[in-house]
Protein backbone atom coordinates (compact mmCIF):
# COMPACT_ATOMS: atom_id res chain seq x y z
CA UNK A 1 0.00 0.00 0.00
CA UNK A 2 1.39 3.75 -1.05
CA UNK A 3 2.00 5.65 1.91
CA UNK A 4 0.97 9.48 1.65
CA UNK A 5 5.34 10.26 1.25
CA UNK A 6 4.64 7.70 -2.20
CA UNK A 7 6.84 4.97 -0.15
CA UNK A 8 5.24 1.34 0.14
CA UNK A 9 4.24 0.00 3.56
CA UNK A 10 2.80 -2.76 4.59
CA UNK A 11 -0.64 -2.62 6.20
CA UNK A 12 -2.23 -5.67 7.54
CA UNK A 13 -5.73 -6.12 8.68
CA UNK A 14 -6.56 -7.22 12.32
CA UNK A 15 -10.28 -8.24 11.45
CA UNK A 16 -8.89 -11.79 11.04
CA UNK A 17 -5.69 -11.50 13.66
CA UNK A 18 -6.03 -14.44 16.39
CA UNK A 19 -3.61 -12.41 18.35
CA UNK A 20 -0.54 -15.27 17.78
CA UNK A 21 2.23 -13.02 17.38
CA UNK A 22 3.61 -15.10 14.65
CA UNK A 23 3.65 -12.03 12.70
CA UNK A 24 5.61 -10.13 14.55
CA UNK A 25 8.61 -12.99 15.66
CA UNK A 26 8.74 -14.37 11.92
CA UNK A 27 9.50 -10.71 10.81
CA UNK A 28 13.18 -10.10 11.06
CA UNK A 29 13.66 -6.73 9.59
CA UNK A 30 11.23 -5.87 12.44
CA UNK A 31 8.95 -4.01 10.43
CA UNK A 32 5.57 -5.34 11.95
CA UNK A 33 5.17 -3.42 15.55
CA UNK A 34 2.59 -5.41 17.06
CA UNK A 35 1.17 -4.36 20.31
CA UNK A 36 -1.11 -6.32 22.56
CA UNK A 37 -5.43 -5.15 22.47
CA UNK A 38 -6.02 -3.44 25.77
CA UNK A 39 -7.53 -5.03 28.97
CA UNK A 40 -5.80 -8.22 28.32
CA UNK A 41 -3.05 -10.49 26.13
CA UNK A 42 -5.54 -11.33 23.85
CA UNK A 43 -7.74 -14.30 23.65
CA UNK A 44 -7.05 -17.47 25.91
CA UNK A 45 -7.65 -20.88 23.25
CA UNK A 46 -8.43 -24.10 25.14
CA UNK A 47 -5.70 -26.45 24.57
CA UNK A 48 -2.84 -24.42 23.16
């Protein structure tokens, strides 16, 4: 996606985001900040 400088970023949609971090540790330029939703560490799954 153009950014409004004309440089490409990378913008990623949380509608579908089960909150795994995967993004963010398989990333190693680091260019994925990913921050935890407030009240909470995100969802607790049953057997993971």
């Amino acid at each position: 996606v153009p950014a409004d400088d004309g440089a490409q970023r990378l913008q990623i949609n949380a509608q579908n985001c089960v909150h795994c971090k995967t993004c963010d540790i398989k990333d190693p330029t680091q260019n994925i900040v990913w921050v935890t939703p407030e009240g909470g560490g995100g969802p607790n799954y049953a057997g993971m």
